[in-house]
Protein backbone atom coordinates (compact mmCIF):
# COMPACT_ATOMS: atom_id res chain seq x y z
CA UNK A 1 102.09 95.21 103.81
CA UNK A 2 99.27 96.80 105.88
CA UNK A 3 98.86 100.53 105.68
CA UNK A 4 96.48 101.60 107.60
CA UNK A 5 95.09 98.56 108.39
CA UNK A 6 93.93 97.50 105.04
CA UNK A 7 95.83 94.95 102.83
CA UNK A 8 98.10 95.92 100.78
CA UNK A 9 100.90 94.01 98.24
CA UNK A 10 103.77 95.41 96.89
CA UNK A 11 105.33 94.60 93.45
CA UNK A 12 108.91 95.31 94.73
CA UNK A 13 110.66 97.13 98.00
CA UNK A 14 110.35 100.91 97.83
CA UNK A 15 110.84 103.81 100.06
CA UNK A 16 108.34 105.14 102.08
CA UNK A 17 108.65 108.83 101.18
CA UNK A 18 107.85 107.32 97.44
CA UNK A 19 105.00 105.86 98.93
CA UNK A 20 103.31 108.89 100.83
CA UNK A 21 103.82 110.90 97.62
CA UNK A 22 102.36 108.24 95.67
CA UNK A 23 99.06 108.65 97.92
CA UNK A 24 99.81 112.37 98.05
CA UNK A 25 99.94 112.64 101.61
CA UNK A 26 101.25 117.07 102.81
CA UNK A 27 104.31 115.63 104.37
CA UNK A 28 104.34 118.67 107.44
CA UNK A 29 101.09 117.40 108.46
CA UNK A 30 101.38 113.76 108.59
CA UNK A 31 102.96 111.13 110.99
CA UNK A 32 103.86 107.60 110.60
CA UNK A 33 104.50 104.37 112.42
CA UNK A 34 106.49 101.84 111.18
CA UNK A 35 105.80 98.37 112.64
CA UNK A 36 104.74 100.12 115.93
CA UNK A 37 107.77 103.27 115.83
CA UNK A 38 107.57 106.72 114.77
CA UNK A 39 109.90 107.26 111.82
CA UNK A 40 111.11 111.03 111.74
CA UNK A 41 110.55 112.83 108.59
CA UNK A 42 114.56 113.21 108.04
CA UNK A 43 114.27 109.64 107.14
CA UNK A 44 111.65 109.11 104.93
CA UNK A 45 113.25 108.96 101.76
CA UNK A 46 115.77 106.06 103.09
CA UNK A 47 113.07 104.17 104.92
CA UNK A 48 112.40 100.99 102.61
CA UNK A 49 109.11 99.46 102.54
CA UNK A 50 108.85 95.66 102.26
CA UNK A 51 105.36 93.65 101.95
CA UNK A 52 105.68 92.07 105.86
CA UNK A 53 105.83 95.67 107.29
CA UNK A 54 102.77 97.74 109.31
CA UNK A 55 102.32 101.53 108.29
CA UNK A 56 99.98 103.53 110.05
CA UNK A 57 99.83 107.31 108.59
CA UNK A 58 97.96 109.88 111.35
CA UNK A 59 97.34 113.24 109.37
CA UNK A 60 96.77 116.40 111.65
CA UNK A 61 93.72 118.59 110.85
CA UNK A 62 92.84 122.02 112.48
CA UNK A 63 89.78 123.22 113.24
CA UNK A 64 87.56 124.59 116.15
């Protein structure tokens, strides 16, 4: 799979709320695009993750 553009390979399907939490990602302050769509955060934990798939992951930061 790509995530976030780099190469990445994955020793079996998983879900992709198993994967953010893997790369401890704060789940209210993230987005993430799934071969080019949004998924919504309701679905996370039954999104599964194969190697062919794109994942881009957009965090949201404050500041001023």
């Amino acid at each position: 799979m790509k995530w976030n553009g780099n190469e990445v390979i994955l020793e079996k399907e998983t879900f992709l709320l198993a994967l953010l939490e893997e790369r401890q990602y704060a789940l209210g302050k993230i987005a993430v695009e799934l071969n080019g769509e949004i998924v919504p955060k309701s679905r996370y934990a039954e999104v599964i993750i194969q190697n062919k798939d794109i994942i881009e992951v957009v965090s949201f930061v404050g500041g001023g």
